[in-house]
Every structure is written in structure tokens, then in C-alpha cells.
C-alpha atoms as a PDB file:
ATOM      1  CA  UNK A   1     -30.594   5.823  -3.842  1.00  0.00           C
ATOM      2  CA  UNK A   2     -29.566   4.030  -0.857  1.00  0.00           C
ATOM      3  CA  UNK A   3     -26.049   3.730  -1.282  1.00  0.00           C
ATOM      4  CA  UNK A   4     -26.335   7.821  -1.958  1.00  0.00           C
ATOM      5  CA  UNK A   5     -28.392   7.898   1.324  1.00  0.00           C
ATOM      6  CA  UNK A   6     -25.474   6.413   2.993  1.00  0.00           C
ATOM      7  CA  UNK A   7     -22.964   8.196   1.258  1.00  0.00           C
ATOM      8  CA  UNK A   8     -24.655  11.638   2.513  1.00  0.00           C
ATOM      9  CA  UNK A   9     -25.238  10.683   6.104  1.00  0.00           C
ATOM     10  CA  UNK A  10     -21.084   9.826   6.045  1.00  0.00           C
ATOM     11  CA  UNK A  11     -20.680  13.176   4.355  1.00  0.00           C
ATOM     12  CA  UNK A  12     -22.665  15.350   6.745  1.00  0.00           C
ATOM     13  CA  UNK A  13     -20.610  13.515   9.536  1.00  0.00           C
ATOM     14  CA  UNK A  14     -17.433  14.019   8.399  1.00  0.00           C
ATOM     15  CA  UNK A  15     -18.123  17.580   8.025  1.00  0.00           C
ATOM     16  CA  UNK A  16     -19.752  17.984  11.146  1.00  0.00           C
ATOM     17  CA  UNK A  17     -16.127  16.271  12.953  1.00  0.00           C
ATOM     18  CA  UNK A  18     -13.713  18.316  10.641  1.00  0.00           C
ATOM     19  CA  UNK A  19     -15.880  21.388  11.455  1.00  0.00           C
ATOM     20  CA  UNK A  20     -15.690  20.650  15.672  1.00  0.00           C
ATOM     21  CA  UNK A  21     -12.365  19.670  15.303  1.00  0.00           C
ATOM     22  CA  UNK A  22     -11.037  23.107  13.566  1.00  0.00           C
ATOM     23  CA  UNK A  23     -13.416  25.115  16.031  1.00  0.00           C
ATOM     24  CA  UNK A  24     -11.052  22.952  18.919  1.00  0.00           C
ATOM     25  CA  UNK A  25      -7.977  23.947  17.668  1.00  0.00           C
ATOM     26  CA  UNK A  26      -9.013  27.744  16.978  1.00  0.00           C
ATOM     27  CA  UNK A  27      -6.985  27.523  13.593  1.00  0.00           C
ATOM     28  CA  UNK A  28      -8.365  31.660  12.824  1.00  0.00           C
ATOM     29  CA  UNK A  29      -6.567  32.239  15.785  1.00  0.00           C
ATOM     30  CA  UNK A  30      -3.157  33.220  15.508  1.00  0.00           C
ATOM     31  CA  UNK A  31      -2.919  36.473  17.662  1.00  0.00           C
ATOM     32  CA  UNK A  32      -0.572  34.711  19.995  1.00  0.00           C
ATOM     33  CA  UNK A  33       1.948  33.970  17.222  1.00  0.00           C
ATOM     34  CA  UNK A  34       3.478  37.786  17.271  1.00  0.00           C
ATOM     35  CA  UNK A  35       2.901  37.862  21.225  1.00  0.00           C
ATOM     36  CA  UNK A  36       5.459  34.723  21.650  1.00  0.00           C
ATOM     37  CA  UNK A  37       8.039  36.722  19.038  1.00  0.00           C
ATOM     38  CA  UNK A  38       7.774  39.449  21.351  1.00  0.00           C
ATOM     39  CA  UNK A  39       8.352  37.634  24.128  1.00  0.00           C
ATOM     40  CA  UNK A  40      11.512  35.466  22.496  1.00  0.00           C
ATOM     41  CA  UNK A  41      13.104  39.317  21.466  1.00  0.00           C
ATOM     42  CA  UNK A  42      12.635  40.316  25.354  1.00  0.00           C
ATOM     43  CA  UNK A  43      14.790  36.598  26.572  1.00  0.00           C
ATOM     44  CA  UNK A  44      11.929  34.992  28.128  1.00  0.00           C
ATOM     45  CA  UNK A  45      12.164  31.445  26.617  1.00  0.00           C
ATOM     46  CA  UNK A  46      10.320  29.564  29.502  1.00  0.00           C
ATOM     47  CA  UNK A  47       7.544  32.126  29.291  1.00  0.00           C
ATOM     48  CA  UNK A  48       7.103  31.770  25.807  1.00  0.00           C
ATOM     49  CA  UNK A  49       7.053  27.885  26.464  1.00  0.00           C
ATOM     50  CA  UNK A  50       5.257  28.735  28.708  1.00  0.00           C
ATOM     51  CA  UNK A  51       2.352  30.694  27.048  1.00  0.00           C
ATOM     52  CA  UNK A  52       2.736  28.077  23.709  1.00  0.00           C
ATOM     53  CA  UNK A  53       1.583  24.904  26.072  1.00  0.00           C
ATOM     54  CA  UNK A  54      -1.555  26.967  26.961  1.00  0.00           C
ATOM     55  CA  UNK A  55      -2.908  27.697  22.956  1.00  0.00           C
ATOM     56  CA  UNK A  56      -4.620  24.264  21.218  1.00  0.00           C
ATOM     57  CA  UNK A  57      -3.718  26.090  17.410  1.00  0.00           C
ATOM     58  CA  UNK A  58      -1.292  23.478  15.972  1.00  0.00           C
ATOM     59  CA  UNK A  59       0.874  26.281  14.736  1.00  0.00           C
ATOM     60  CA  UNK A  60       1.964  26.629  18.836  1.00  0.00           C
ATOM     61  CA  UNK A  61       3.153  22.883  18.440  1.00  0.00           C
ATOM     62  CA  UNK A  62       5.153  23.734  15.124  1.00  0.00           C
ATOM     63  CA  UNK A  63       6.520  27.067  17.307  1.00  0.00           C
ATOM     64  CA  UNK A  64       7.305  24.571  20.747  1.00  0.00           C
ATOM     65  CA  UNK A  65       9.028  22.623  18.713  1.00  0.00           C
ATOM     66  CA  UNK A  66      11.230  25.492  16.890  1.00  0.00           C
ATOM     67  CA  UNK A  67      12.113  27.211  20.087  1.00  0.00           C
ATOM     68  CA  UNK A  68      13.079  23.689  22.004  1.00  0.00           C
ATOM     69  CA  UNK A  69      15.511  23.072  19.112  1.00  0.00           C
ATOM     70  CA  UNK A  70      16.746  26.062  18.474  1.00  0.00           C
ATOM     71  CA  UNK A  71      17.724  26.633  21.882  1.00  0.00           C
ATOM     72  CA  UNK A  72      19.588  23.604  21.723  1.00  0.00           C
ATOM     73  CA  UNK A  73      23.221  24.052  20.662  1.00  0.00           C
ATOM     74  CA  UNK A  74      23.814  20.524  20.226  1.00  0.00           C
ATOM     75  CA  UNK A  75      21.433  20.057  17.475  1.00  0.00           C
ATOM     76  CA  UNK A  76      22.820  21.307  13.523  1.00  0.00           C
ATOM     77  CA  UNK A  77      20.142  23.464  11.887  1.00  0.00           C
ATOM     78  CA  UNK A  78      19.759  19.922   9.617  1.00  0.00           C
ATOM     79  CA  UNK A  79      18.409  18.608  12.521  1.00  0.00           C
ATOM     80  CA  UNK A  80      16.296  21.148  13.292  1.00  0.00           C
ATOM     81  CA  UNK A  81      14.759  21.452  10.403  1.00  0.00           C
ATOM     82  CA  UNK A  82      14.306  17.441  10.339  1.00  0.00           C
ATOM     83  CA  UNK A  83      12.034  17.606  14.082  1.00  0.00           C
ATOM     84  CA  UNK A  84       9.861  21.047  12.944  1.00  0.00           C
ATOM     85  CA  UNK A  85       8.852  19.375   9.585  1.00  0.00           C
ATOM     86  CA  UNK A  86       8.226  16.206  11.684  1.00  0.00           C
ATOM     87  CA  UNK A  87       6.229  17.684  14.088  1.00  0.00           C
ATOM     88  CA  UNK A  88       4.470  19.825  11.616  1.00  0.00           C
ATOM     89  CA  UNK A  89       3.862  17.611   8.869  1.00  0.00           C
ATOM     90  CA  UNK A  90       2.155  15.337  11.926  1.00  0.00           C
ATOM     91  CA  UNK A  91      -0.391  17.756  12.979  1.00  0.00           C
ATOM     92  CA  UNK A  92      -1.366  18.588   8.866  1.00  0.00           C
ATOM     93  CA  UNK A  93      -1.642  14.895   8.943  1.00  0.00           C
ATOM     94  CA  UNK A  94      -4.782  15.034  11.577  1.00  0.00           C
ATOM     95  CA  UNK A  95      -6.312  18.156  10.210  1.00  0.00           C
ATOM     96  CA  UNK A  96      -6.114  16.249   6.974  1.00  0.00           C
ATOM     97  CA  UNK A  97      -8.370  13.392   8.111  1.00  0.00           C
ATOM     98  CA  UNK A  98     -10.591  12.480   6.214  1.00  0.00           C
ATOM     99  CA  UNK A  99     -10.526  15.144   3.679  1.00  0.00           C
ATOM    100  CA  UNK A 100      -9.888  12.743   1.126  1.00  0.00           C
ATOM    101  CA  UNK A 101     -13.245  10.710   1.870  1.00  0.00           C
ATOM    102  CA  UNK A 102     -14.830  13.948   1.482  1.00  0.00           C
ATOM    103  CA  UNK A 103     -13.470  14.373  -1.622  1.00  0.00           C
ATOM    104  CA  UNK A 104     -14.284  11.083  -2.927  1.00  0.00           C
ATOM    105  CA  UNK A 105     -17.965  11.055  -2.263  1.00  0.00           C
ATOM    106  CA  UNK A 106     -17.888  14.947  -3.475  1.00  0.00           C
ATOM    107  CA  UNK A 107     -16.510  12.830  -6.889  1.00  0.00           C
ATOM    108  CA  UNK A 108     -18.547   9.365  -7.005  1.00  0.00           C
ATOM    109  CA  UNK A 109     -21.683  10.819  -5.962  1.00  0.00           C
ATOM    110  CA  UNK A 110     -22.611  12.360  -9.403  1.00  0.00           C
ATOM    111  CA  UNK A 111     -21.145   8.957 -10.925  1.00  0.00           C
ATOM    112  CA  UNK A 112     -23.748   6.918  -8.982  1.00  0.00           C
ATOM    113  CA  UNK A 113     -26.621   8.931  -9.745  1.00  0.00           C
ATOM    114  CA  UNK A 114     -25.566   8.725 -13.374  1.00  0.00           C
ATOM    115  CA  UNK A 115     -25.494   5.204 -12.950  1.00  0.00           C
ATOM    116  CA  UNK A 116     -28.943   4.682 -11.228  1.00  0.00           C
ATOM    117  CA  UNK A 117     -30.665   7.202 -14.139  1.00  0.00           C
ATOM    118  CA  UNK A 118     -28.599   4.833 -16.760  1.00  0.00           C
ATOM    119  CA  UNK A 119     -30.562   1.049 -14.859  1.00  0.00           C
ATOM    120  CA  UNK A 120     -33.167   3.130 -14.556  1.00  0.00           C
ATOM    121  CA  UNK A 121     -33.917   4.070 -17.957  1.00  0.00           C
ATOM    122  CA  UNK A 122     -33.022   1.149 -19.189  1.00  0.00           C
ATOM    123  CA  UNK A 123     -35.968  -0.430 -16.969  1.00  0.00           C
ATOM    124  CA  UNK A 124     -38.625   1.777 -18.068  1.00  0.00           C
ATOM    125  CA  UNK A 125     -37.249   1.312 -21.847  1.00  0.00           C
ATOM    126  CA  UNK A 126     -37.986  -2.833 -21.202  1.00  0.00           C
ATOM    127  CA  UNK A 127     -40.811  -1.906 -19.398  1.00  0.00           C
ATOM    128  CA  UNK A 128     -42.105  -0.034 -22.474  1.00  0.00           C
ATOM    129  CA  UNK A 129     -41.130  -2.852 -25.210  1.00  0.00           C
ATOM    130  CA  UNK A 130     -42.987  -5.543 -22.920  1.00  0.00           C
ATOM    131  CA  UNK A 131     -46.157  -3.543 -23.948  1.00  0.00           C
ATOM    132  CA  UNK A 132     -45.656  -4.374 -27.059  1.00  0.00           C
ATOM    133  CA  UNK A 133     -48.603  -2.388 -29.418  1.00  0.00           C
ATOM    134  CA  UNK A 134     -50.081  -0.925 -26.141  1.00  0.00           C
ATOM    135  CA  UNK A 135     -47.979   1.728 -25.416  1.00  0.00           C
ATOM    136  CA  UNK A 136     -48.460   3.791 -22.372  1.00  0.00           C
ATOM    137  CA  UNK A 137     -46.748   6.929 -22.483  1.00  0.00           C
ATOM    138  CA  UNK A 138     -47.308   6.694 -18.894  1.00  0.00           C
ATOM    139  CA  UNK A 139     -44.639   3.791 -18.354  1.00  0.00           C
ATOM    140  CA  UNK A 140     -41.925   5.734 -20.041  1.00  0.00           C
ATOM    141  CA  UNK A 141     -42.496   9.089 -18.486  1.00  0.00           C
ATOM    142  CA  UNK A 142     -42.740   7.866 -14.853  1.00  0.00           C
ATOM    143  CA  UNK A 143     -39.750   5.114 -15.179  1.00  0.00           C
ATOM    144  CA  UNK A 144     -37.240   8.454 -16.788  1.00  0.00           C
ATOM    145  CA  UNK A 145     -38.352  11.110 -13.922  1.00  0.00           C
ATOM    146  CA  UNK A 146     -37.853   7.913 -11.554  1.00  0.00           C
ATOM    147  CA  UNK A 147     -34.431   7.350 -13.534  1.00  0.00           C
ATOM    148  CA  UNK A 148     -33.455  11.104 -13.153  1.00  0.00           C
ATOM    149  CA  UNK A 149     -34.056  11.482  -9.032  1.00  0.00           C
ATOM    150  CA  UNK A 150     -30.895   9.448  -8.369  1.00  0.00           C
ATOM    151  CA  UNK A 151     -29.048  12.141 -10.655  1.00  0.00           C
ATOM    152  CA  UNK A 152     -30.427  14.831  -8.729  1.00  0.00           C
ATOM    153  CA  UNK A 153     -29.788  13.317  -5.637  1.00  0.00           C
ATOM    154  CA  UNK A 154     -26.325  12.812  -6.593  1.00  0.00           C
ATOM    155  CA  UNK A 155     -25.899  15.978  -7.121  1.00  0.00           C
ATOM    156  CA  UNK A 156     -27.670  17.654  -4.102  1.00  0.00           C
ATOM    157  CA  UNK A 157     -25.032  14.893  -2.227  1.00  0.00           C
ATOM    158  CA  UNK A 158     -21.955  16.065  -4.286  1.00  0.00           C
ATOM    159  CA  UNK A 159     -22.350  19.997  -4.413  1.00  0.00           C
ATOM    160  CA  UNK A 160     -22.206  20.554  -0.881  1.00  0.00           C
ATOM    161  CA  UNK A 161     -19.691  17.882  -0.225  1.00  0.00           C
ATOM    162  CA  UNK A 162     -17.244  19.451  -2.461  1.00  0.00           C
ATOM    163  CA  UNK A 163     -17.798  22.924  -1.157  1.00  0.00           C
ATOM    164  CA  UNK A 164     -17.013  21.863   2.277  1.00  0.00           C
ATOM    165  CA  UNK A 165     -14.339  19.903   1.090  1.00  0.00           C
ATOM    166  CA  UNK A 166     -12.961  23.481  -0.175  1.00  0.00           C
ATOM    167  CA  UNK A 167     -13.733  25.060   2.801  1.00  0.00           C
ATOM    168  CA  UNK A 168     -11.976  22.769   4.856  1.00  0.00           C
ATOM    169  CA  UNK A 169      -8.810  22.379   2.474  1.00  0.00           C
ATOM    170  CA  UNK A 170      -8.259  25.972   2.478  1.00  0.00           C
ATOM    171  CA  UNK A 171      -8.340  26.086   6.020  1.00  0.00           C
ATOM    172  CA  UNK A 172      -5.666  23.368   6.219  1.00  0.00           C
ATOM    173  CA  UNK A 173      -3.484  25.320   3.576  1.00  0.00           C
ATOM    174  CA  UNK A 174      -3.978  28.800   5.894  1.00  0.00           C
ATOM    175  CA  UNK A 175      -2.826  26.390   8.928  1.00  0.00           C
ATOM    176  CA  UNK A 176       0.224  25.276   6.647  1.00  0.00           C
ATOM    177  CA  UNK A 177       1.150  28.125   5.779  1.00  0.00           C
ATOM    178  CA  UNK A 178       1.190  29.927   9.431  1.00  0.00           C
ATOM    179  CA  UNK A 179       3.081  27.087  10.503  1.00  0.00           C
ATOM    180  CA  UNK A 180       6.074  28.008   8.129  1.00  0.00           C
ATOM    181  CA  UNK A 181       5.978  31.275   8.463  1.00  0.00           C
ATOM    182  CA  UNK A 182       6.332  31.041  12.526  1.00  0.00           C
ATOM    183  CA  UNK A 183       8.632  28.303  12.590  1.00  0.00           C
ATOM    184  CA  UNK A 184      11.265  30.126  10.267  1.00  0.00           C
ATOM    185  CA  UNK A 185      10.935  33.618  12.296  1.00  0.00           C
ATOM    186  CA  UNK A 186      11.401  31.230  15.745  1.00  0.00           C
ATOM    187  CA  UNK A 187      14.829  30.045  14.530  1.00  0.00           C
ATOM    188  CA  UNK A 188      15.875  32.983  12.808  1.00  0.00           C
ATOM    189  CA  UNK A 189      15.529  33.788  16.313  1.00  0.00           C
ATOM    190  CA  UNK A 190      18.195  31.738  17.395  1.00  0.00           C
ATOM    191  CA  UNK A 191      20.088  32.077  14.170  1.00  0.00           C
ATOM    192  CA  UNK A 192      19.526  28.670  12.648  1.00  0.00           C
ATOM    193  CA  UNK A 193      17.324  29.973   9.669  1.00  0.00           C
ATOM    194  CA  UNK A 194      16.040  26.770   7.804  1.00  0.00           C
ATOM    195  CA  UNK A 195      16.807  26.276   4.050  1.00  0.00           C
ATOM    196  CA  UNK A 196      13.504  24.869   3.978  1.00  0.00           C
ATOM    197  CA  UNK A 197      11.288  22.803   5.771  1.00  0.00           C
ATOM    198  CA  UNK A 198       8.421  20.717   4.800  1.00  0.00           C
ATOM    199  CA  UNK A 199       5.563  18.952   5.935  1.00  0.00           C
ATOM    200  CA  UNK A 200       5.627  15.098   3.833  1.00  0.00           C
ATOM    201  CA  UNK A 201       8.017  12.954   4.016  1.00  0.00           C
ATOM    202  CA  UNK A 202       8.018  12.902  -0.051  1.00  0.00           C
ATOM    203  CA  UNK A 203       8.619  16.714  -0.465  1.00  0.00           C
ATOM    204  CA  UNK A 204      11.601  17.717  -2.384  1.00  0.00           C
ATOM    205  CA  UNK A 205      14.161  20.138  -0.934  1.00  0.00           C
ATOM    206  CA  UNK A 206      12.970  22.973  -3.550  1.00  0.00           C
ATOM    207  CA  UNK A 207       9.546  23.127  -2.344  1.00  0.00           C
ATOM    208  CA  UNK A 208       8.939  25.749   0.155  1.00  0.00           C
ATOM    209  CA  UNK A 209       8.001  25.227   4.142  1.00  0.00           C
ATOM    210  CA  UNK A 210       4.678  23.374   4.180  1.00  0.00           C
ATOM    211  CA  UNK A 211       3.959  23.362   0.809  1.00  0.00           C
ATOM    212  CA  UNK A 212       2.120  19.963  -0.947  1.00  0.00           C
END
């Protein structure tokens, strides 16, 4: 019970920070994105820059990054594509943070209650054969409720952990995926359209832009 205590206080923190951080970086908001592609059609490249330093969505940094490059005629779309999916797969990297925790006290928090009602029952089981011919029916009924709370518990730890977990993934993936999609029309732009970028280092050329 304590080490779920513990495990539900880091939970409700971590969500807490993911939760502040994604309200920081306005993630929902993406109005701007079609506002700088206006502004790149008119020829106003240090006004988008411009406009890009002044948004805190991480999809701006993926776009800064685009439009820097693929102004630059010294730099092969190869290379392009290289600094985007570096820049990009670095902020997924810090919305990521975290996560995984989450996820593994969503995961090990049922497994720890199981394992407390296991001890538990196995206490109130000695418990009963120590009375030998004077059995209490008392003994075994208050040692299993006692042995099920820490299942319960585990649970009531677990559930919501894994649905913020969700939350906060799918966020991520809508981030991901709004970083492709305005880093590709930014150098189409400038006519250096990307076979594909990614955001890990391990990502195979056939995935798409962003993808796991």
C-alpha cells in the first residue's frame, strides 16, 4: 500500500507537469500554421520568421527550421530533410517525457496490488491454521477484504494513470503529425519536397514524416 501510495503521488505529478507543459506550448493551437503559408506565398520570409519566433507550439520550431533551410541554396534537400527531422524529432523527445513512467505505473500498479492481495491472503490463511480447532471465521474474512484493498487500490492508481497516459499520447501523435504536415508544405514551398522525414533516429526511410 505504500509503495502504491508513492507510485500515485508520482503519477498525479507527472500528469499535472505533462498537462502545464502542453497548456505552455498551446499544442490545439495551430491557427498560425496556414497564416505563415500565406505569408511565404505573398514573399515575406522575414515576416514569417518573424511571426514563427513569437508562437511557443513546437510545430513553429519544425516550420523555422523548414523555411531557414529551404531558403538556403547551399543545402541538398538530403540535408534538409536531415535538420527538420532533427529538430523535430527533438521537440517529440520533450513532449515525450515521461510518458513512459506513466505508462509503467499505469502497468505495475495492478501487478502490485495483486501481489499485496497474494501476502496478504496468504497471512490470514496462516493466521487461520495457527487457530488450529478454534476457527474464527472472523480471522479469514477480515485478513481477505484486508488482502483485496491493495487490489483495489491498484486499480483506482492504474485506471486513471493509463487514461491520461492516452490522453497525453494522442496529443503527442496530433503534435507529430502537424509537424509533418507543415514542414513538407514549407519546402514544397521552396521546391525541395522531402521524400520523407522522420522524427527517431531509428526510423526507416519507408515510414512516413513523424511516424513511430
Amino acid at each position: 500500500m505504500i509503495v502504491l501510495l508513492l507510485l500515485s503521488v508520482l503519477a498525479t505529478t507527472i500528469i499535472l507537469v505533462k498537462l502545464y507543459q502542453f497548456s505552455r506550448s498551446a499544442l490545439r493551437r495551430t491557427g498560425f500554421i496556414e497564416k505563415i503559408l500565406s505569408i511565404l506565398q505573398a514573399g515575406q520570409q522575414q515576416q514569417a520568421l518573424s511571426e514563427l519566433r513569437q508562437q511557443r507550439n513546437p510545430v513553429a520550431r519544425v516550420m523555422e527550421s523548414a523555411l531557414r533551410n529551404g531558403a538556403n541554396p547551399d543545402m541538398t534537400a538530403k540535408d534538409i530533410e536531415a535538420e527538420v527531422s532533427r529538430v523535430g524529432s527533438a521537440q517529440i523527445r520533450n513532449l515525450e517525457s515521461w510518458l513512459r513512467g506513466l505508462s509503467a505505473i499505469a502497468h505495475l500498479s495492478p501487478l502490485l496490488g495483486l501481489l499485496g492481495t497474494v501476502t496478504g491472503m496468504i497471512s490470514a490463511f496462516m493466521q487461520l491454521e495457527a487457530a488450529g480447532s478454534r476457527i474464527d471465521p472472523s480471522i479469514l474474512s477480515g485478513g481477505i477484504w484486508e488482502a483485496l484493498l491493495t487490489t483495489a487500490f491498484g486499480l483506482t492508481v492504474a485506471i486513471p494513470a493509463m487514461a491520461a497516459f492516452y490522453y497525453l499520447e494522442g496529443e503527442v501523435d496530433h503534435t507529430r503529425a502537424a509537424m509533418k504536415d507543415a514542414s513538407i508544405r514549407v519546402l514544397i514551398h521552396f521546391g525541395k519536397s522531402p521524400q520523407y522525414i522522420t522524427t527517431r533516429d531509428d526510423a526507416k526511410p519507408e515510414q512516413e514524416a513523424y511516424g513511430v
